[in-house]
Protein backbone atom coordinates (compact mmCIF):
# COMPACT_ATOMS: atom_id res chain seq x y z
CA UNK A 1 -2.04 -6.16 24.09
CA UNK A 2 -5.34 -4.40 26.23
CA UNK A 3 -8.44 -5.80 24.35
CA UNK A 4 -9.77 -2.10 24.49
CA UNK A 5 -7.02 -0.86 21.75
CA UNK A 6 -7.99 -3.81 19.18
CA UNK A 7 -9.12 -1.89 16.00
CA UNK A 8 -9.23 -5.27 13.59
CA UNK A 9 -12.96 -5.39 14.53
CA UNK A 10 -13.58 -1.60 13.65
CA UNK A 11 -14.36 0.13 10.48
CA UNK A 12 -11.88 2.22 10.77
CA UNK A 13 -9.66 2.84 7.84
CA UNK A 14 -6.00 2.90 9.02
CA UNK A 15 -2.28 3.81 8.04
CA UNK A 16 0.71 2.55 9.70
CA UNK A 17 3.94 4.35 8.52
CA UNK A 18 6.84 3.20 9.98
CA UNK A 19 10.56 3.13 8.90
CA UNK A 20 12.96 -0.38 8.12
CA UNK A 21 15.64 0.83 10.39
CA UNK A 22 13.37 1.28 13.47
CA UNK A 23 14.64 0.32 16.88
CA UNK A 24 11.83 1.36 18.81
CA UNK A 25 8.77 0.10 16.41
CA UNK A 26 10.97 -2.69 14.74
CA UNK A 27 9.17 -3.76 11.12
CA UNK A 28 8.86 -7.49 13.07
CA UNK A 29 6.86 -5.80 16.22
CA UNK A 30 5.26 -4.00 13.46
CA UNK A 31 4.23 -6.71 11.50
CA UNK A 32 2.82 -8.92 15.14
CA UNK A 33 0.78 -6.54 15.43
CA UNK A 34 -0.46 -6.05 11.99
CA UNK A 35 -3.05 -8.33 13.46
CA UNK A 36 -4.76 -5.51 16.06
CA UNK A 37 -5.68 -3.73 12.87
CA UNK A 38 -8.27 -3.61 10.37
CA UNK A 39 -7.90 -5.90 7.08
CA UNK A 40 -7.62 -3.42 4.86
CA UNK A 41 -4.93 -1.35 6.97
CA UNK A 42 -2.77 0.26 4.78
CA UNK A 43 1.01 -0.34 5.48
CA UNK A 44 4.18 1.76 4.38
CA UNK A 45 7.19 1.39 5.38
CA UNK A 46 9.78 3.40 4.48
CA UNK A 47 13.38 2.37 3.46
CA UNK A 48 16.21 3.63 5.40
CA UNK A 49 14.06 5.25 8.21
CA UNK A 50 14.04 4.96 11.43
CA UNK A 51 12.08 6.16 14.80
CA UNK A 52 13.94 9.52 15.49
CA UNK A 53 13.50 10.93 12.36
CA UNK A 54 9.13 10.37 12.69
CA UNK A 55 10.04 13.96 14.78
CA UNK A 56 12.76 16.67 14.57
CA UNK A 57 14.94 15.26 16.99
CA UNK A 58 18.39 16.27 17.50
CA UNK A 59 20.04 12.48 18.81
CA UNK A 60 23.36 13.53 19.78
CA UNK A 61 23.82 13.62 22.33
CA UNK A 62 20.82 11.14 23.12
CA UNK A 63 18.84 13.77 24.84
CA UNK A 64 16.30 11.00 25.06
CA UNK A 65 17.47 7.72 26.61
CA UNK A 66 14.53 5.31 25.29
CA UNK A 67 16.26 6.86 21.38
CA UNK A 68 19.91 4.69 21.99
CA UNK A 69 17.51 1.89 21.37
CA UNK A 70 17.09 3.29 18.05
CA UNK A 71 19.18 2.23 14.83
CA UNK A 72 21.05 4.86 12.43
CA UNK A 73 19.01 6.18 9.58
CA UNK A 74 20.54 5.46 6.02
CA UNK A 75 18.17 8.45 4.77
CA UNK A 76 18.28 12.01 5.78
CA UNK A 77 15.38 13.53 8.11
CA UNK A 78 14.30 15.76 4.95
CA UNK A 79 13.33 12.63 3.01
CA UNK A 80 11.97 10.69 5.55
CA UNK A 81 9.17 13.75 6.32
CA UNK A 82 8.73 13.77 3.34
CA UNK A 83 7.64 10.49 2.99
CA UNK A 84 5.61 10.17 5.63
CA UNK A 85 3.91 14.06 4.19
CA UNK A 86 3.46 11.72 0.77
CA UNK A 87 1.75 8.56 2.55
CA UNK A 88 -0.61 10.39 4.62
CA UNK A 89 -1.29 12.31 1.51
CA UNK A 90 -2.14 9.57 -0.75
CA UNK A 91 -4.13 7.83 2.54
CA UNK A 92 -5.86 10.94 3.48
CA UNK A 93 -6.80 11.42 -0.39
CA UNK A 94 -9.08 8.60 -0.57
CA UNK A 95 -11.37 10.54 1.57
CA UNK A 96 -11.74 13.48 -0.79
CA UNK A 97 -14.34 13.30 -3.45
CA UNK A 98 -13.12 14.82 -6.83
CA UNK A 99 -14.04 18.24 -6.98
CA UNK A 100 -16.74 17.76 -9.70
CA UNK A 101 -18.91 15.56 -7.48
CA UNK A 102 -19.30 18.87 -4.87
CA UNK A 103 -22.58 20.50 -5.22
CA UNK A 104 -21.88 24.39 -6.02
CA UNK A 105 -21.59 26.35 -3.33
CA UNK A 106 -24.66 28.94 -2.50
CA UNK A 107 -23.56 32.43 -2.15
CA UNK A 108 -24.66 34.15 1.14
């Protein structure tokens, strides 16, 4: 690992999605390197995904020879963007204040 991408010493608040079928970013390599991240790195991993479907990839043929590494998905490509829509959602959400707390907007 290069010491210059180490983020457990940062602030930084970070997600790592990553699917339980991945051949490329297996849930072990995941989980070694759980330690390069912050403490409070939020981790989701979702069932029956795997690295092709993070993209709209067609595998077949492997158009992409780094992707036969990859496993089979047990989860179609629909639900695993839409999991990964819903975790960034619900990571990305923490950042927005409820809508009461804005100060009202001055008209121009």
């Amino acid at each position: 690992m290069n010491e210059a991408y180490r983020l457990d010493q940062t602030t930084l608040k970070v997600l790592s999605v990553s699917g339980s079928l991945d051949g490329r970013a297996t849930p072990e390599q995941v989980n070694e390197n759980a330690k390069y991240l912050p403490a409070d790195t939020v981790f989701v991993e979702i069932e029956g995904g795997n690295h092709t479907q993070f993209g709209w990839i067609d595998p077949s043929p492997y158009p992409y020879p780094y992707l036969e590494l990859d496993n089979p998905a047990t989860i179609t490509i629909e639900d695993q963007q839409k999991q990964i829509v819903q975790a960034t959602t619900c990571f990305l959400n923490q950042f927005n204040p409820p809508a009461s707390s804005h100060p009202p907007m001055r008209k121009h």
